[in-house]
PDB file of N, CA and C in Angstrom:
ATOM      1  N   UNK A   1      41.126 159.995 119.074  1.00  0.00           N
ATOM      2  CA  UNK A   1      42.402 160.442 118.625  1.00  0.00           C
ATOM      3  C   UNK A   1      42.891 159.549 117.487  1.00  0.00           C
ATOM      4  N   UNK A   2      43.411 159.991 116.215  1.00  0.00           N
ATOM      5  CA  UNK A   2      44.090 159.581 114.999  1.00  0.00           C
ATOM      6  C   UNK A   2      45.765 159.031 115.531  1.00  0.00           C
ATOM      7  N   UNK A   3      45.656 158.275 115.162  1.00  0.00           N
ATOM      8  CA  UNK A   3      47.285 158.355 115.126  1.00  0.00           C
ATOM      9  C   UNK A   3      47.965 158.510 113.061  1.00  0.00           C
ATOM     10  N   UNK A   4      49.111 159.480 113.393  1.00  0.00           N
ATOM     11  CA  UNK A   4      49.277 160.017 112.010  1.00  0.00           C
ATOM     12  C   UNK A   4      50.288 158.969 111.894  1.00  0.00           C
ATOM     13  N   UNK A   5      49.823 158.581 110.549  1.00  0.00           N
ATOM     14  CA  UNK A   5      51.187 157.499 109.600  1.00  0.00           C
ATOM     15  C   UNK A   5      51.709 158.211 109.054  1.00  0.00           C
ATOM     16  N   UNK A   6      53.393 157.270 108.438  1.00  0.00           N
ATOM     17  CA  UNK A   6      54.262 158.256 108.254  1.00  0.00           C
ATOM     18  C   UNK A   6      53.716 158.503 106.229  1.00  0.00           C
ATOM     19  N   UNK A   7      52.906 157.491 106.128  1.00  0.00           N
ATOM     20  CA  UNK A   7      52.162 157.440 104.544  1.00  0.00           C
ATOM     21  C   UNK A   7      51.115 159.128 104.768  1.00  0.00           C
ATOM     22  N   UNK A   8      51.353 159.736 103.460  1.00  0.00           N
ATOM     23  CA  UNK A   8      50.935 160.943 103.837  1.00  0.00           C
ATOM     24  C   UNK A   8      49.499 160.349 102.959  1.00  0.00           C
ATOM     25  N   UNK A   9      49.296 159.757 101.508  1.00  0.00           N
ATOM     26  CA  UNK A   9      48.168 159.473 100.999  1.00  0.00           C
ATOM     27  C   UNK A   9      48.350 157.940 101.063  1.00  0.00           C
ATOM     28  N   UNK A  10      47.161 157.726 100.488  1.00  0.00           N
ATOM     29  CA  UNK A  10      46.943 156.340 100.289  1.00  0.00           C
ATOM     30  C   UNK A  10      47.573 155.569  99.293  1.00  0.00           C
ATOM     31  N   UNK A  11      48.352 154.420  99.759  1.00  0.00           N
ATOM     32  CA  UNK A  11      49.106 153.822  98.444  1.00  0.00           C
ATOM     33  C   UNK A  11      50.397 154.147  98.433  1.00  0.00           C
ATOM     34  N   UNK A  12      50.619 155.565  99.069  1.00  0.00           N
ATOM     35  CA  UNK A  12      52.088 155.944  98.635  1.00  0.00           C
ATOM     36  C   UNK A  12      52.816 155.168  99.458  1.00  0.00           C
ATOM     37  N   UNK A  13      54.406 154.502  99.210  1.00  0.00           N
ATOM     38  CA  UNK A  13      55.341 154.466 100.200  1.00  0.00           C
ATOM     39  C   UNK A  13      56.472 155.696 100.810  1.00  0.00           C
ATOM     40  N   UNK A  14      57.007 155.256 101.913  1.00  0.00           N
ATOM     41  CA  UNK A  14      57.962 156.361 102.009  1.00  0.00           C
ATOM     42  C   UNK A  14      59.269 155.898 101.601  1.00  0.00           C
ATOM     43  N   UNK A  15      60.513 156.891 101.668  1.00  0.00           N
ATOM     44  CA  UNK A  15      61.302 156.361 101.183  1.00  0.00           C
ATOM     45  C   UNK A  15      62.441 155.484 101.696  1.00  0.00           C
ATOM     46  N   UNK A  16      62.076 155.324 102.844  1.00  0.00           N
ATOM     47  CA  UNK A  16      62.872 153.761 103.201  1.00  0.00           C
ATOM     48  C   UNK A  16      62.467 152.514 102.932  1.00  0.00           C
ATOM     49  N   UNK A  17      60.848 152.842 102.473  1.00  0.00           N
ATOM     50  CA  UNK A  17      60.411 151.514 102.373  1.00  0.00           C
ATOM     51  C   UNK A  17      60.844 151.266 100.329  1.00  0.00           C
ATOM     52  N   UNK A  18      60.409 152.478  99.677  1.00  0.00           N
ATOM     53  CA  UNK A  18      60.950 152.071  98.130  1.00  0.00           C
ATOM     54  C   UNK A  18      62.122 151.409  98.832  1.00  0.00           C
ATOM     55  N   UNK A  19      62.966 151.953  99.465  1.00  0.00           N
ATOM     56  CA  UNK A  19      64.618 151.360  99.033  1.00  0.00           C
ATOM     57  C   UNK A  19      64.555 150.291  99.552  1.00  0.00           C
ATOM     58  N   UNK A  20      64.204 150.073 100.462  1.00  0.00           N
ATOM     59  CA  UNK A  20      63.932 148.572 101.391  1.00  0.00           C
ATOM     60  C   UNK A  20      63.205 147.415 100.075  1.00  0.00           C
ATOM     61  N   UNK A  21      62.202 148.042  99.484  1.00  0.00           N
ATOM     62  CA  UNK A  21      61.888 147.119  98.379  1.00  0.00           C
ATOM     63  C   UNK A  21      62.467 147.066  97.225  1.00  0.00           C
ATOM     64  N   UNK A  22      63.504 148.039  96.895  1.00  0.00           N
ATOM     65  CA  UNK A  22      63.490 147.867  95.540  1.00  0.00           C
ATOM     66  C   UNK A  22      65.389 146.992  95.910  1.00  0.00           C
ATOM     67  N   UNK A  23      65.796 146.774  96.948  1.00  0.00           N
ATOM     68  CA  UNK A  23      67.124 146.289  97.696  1.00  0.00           C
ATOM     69  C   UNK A  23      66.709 144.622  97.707  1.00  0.00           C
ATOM     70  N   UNK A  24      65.028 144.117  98.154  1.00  0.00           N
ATOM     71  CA  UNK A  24      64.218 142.813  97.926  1.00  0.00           C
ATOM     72  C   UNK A  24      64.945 142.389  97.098  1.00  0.00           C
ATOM     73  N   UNK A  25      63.942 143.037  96.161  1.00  0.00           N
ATOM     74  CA  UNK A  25      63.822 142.399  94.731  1.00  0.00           C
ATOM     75  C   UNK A  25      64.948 142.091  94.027  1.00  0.00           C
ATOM     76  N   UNK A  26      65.740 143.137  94.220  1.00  0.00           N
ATOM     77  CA  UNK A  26      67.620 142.648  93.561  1.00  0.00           C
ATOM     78  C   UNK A  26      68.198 141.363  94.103  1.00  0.00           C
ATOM     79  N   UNK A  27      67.847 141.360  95.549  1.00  0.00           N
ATOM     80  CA  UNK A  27      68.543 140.323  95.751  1.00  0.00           C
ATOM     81  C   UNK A  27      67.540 138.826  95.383  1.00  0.00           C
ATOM     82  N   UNK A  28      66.496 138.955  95.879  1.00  0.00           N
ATOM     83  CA  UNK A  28      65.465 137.751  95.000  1.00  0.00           C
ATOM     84  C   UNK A  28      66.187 137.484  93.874  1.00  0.00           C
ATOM     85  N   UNK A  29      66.454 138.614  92.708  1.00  0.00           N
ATOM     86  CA  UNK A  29      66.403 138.562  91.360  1.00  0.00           C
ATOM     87  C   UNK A  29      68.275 137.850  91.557  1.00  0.00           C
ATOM     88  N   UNK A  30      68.818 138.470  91.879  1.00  0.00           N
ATOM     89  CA  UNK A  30      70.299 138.100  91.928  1.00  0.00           C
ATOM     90  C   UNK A  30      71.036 136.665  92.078  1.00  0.00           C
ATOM     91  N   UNK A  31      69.948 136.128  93.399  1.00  0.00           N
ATOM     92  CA  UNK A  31      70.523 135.029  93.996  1.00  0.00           C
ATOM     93  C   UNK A  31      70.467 133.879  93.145  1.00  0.00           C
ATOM     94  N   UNK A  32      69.805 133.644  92.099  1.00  0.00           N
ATOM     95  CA  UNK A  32      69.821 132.270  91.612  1.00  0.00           C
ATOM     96  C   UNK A  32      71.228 132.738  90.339  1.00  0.00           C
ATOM     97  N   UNK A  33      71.293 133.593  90.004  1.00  0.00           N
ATOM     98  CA  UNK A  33      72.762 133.817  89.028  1.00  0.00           C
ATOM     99  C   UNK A  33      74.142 133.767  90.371  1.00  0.00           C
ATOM    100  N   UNK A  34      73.843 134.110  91.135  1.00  0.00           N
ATOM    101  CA  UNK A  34      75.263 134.291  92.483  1.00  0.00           C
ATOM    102  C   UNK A  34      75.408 132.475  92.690  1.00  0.00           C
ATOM    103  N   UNK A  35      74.031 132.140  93.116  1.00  0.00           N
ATOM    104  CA  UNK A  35      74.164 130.370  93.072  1.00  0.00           C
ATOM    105  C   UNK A  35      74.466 129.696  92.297  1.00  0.00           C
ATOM    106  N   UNK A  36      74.394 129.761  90.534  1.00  0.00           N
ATOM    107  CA  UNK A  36      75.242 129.441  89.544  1.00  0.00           C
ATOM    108  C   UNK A  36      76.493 129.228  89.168  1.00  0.00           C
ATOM    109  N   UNK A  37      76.433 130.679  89.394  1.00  0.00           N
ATOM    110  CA  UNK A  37      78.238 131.047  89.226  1.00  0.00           C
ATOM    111  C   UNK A  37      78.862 130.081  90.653  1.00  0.00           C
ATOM    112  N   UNK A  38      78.350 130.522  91.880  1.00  0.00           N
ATOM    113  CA  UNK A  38      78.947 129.420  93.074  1.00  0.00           C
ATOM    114  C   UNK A  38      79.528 128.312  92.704  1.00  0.00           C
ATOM    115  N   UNK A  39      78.441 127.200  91.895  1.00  0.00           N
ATOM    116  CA  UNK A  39      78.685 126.322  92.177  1.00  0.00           C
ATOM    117  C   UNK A  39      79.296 125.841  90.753  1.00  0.00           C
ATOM    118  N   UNK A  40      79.910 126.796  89.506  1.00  0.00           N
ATOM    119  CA  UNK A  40      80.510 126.429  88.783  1.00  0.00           C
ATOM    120  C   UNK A  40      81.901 126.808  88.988  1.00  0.00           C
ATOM    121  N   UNK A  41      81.963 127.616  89.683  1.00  0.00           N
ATOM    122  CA  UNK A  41      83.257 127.846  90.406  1.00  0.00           C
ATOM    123  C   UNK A  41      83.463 126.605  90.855  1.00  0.00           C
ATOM    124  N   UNK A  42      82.564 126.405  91.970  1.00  0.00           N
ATOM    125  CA  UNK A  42      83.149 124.815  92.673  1.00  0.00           C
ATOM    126  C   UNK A  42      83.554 123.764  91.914  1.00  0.00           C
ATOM    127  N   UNK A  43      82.965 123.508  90.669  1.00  0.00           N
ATOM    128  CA  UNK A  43      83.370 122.599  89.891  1.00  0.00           C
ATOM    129  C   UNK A  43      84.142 122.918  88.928  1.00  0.00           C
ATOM    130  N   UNK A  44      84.594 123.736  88.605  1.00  0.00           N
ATOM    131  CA  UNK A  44      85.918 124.259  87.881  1.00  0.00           C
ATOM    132  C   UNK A  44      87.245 123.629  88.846  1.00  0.00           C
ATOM    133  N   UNK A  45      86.965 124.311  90.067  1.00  0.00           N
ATOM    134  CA  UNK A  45      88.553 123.920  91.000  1.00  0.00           C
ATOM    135  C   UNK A  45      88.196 122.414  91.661  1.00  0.00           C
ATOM    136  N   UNK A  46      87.132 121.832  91.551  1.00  0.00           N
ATOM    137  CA  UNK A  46      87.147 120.686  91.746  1.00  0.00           C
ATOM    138  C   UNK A  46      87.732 119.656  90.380  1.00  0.00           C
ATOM    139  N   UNK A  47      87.567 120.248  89.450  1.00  0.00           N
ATOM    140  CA  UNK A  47      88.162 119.559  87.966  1.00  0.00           C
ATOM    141  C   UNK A  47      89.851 119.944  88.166  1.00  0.00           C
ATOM    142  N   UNK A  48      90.069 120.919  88.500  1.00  0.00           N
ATOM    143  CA  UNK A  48      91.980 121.295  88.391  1.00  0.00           C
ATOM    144  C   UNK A  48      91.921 120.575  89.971  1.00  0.00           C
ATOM    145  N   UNK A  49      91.730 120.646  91.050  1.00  0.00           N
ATOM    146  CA  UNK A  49      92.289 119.515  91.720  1.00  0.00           C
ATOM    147  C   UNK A  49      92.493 117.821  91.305  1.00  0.00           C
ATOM    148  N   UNK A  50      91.261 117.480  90.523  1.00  0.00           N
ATOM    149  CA  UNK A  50      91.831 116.076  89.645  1.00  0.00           C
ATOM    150  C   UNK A  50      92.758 115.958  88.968  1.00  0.00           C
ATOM    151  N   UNK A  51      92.742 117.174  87.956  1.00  0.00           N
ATOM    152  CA  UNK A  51      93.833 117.561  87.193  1.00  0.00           C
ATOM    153  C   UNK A  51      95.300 117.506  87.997  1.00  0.00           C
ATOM    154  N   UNK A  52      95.589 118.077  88.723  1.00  0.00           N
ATOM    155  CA  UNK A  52      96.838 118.283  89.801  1.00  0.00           C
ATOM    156  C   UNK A  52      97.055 116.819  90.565  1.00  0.00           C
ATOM    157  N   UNK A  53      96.088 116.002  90.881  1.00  0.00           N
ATOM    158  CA  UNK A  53      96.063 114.715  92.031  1.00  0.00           C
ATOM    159  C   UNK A  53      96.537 113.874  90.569  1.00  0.00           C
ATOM    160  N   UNK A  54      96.211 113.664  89.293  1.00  0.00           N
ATOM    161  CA  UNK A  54      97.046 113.072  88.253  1.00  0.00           C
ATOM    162  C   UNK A  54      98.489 113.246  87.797  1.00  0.00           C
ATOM    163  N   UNK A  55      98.273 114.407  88.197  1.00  0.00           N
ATOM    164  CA  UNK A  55      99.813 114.969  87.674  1.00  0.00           C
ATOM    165  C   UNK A  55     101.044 114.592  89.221  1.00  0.00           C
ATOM    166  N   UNK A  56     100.412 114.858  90.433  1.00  0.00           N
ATOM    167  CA  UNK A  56     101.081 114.309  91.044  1.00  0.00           C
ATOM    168  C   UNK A  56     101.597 113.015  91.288  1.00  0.00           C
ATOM    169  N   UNK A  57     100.542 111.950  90.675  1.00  0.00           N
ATOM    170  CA  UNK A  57     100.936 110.575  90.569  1.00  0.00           C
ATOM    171  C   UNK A  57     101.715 110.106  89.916  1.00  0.00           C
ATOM    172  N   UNK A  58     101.123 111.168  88.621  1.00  0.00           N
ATOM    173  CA  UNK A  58     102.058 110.727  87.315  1.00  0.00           C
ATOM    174  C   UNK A  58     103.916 110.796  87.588  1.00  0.00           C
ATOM    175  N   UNK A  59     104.170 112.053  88.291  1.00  0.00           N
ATOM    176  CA  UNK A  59     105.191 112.182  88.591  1.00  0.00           C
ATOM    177  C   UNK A  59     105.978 111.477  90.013  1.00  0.00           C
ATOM    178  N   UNK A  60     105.183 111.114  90.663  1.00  0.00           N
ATOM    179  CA  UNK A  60     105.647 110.022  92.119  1.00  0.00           C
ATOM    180  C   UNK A  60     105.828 108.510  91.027  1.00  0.00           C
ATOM    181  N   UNK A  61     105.003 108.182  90.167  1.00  0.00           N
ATOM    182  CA  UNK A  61     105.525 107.130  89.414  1.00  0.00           C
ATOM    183  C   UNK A  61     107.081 107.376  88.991  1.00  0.00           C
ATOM    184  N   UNK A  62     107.369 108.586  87.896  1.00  0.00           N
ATOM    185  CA  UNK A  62     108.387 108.513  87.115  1.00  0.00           C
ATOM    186  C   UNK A  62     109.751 108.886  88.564  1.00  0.00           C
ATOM    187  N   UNK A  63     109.243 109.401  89.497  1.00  0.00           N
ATOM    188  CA  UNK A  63     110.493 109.673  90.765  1.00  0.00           C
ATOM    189  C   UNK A  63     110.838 108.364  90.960  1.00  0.00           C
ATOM    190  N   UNK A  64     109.669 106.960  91.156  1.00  0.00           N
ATOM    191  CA  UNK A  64     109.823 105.732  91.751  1.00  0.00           C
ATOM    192  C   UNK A  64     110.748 104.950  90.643  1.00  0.00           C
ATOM    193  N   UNK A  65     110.592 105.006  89.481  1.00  0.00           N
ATOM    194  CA  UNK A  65     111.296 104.836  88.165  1.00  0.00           C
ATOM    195  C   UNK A  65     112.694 105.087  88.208  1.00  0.00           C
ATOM    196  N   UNK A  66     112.627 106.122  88.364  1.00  0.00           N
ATOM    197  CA  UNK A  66     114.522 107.201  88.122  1.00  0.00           C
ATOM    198  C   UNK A  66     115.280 106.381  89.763  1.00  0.00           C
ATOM    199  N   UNK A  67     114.501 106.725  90.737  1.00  0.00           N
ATOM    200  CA  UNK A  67     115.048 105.577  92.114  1.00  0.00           C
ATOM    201  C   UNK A  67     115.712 104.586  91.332  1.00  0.00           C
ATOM    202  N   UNK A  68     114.788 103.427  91.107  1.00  0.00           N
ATOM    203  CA  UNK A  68     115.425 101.938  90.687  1.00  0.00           C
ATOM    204  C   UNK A  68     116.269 102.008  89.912  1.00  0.00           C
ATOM    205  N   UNK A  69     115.899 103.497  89.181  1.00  0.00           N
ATOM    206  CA  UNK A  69     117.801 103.538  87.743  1.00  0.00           C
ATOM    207  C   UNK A  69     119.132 103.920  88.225  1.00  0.00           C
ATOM    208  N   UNK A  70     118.736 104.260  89.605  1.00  0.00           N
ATOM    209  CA  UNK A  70     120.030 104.887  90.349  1.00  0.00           C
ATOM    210  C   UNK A  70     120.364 103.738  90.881  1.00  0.00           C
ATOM    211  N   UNK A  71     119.259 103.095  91.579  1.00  0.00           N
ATOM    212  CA  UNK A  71     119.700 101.774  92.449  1.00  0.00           C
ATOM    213  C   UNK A  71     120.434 101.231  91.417  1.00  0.00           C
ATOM    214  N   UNK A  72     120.344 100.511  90.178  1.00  0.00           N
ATOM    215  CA  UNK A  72     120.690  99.677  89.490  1.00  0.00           C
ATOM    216  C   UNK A  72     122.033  99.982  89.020  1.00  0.00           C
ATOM    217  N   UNK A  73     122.082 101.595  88.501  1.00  0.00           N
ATOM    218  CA  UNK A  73     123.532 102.174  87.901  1.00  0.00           C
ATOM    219  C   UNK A  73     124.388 101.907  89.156  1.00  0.00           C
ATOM    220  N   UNK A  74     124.415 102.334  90.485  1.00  0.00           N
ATOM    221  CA  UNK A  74     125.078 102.335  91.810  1.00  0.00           C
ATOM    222  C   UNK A  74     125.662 100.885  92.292  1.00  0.00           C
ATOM    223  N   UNK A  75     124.800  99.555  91.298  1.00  0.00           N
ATOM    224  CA  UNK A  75     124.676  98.419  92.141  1.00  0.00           C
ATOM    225  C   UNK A  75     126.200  97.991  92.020  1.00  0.00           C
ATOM    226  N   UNK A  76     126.860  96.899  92.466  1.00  0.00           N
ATOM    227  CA  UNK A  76     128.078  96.794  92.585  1.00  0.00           C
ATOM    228  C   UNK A  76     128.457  96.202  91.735  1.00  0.00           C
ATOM    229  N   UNK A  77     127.654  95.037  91.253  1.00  0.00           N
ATOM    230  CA  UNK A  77     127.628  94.385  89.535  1.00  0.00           C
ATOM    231  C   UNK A  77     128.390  95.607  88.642  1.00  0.00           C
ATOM    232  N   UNK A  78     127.210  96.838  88.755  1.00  0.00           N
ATOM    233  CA  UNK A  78     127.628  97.873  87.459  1.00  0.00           C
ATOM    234  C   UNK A  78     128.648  98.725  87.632  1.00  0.00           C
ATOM    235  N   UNK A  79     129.051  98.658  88.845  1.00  0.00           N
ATOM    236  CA  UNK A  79     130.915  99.332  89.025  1.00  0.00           C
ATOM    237  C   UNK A  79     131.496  98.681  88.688  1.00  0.00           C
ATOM    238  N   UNK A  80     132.020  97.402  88.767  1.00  0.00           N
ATOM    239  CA  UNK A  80     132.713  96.197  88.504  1.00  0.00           C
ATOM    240  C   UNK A  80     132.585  96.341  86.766  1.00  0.00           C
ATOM    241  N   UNK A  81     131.427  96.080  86.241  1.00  0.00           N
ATOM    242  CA  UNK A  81     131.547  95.816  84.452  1.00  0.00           C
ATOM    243  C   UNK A  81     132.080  97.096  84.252  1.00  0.00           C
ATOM    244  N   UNK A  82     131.870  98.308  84.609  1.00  0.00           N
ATOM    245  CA  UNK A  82     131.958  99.839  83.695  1.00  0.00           C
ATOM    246  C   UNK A  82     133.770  99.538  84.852  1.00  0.00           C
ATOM    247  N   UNK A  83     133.800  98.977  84.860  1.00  0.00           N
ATOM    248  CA  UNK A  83     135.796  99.753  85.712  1.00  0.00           C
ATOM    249  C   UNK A  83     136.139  98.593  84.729  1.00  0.00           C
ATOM    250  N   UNK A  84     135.945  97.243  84.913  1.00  0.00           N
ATOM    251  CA  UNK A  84     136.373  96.475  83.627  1.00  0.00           C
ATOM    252  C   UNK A  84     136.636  97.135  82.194  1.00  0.00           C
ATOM    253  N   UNK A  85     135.876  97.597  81.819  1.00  0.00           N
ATOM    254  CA  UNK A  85     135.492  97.999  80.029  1.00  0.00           C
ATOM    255  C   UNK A  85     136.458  99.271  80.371  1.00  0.00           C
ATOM    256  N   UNK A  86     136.495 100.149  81.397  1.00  0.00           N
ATOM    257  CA  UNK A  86     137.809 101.267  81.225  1.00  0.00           C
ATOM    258  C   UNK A  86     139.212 100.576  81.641  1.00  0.00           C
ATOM    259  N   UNK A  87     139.531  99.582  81.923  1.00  0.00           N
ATOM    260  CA  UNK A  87     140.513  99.138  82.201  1.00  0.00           C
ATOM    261  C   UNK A  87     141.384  99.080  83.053  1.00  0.00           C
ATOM    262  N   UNK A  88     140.490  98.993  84.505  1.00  0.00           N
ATOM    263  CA  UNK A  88     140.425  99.515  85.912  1.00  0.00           C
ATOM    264  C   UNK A  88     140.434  98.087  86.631  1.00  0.00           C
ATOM    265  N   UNK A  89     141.237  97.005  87.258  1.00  0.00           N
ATOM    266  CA  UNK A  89     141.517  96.283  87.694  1.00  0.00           C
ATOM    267  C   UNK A  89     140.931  96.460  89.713  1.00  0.00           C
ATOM    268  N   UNK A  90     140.174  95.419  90.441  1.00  0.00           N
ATOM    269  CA  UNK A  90     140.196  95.501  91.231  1.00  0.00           C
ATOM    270  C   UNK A  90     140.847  94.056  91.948  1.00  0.00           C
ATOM    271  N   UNK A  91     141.530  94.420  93.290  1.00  0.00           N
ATOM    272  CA  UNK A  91     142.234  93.540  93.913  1.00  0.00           C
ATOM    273  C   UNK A  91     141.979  94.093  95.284  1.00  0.00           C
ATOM    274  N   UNK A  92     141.905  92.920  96.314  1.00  0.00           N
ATOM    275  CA  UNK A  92     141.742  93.353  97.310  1.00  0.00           C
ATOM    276  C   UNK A  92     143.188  94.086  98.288  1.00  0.00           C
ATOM    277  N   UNK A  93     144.111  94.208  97.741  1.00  0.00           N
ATOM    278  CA  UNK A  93     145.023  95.214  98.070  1.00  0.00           C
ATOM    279  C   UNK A  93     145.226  96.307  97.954  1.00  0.00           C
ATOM    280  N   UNK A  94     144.445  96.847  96.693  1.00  0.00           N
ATOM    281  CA  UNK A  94     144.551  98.157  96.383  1.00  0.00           C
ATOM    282  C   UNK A  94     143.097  98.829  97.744  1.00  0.00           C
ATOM    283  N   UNK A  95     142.473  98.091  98.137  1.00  0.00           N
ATOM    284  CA  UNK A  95     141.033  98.525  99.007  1.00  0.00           C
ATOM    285  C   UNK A  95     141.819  99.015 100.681  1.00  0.00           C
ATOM    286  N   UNK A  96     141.925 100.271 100.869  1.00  0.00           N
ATOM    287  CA  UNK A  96     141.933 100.497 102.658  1.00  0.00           C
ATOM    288  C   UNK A  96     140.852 100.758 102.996  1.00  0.00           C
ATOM    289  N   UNK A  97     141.085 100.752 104.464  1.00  0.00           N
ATOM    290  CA  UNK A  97     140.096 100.856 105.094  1.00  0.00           C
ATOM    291  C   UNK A  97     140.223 102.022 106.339  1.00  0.00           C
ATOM    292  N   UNK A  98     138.903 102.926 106.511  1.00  0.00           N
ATOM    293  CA  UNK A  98     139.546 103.777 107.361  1.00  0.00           C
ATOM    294  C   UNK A  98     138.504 103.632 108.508  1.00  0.00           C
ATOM    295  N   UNK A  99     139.633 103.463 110.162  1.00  0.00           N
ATOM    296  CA  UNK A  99     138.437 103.783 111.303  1.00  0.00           C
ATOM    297  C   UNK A  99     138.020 104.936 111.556  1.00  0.00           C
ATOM    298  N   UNK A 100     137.606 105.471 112.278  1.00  0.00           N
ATOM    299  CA  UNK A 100     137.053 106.335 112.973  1.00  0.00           C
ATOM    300  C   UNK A 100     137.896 107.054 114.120  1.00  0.00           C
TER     301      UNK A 100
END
């Protein structure tokens, strides 16, 4: 007894197997451009995260900056000279005090 293949001549494929092979080969052919692009992607947003981790410093510096200019404008020295120069007298009588 023969057993019948689903190949009717010799050589031929059928047609799940073309598509099955010709589905291979795309992706064989594909994957080293898909792995390219991957990993220049990765290093694109790995460059704008440096980009962004600078810019955040840059700006936690100038916040730490503008702090000490407030501290300094606020300090009690610089109420005292700027009420002097407007012509603002302090005495400890004019100062109340309120409880709670």
């Amino acid at each position: 007894m023969k057993k019948h293949s689903k190949r009717t001549k010799r050589g031929k494929f059928t047609k799940f197997e073309k598509v099955l092979f010709a589905i291979t080969i795309m992706a064989l052919l594909s994957y080293p451009f898909m792995s390219i692009f991957a990993k220049s992607t990765l290093s694109e947003m790995n460059y704008k995260l440096e980009s962004d981790k600078e810019k955040i410093a840059l700006q936690n510096k100038n916040n730490e900056s503008l702090k000490m200019k407030i501290n300094e404008l606020a300090s009690l020295e610089n109420l005292q000279s700027v009420a002097k120069k407007m012509g603002l007298s302090y005495t400890s009588n004019s100062i109340k005090t309120i409880d709670k």
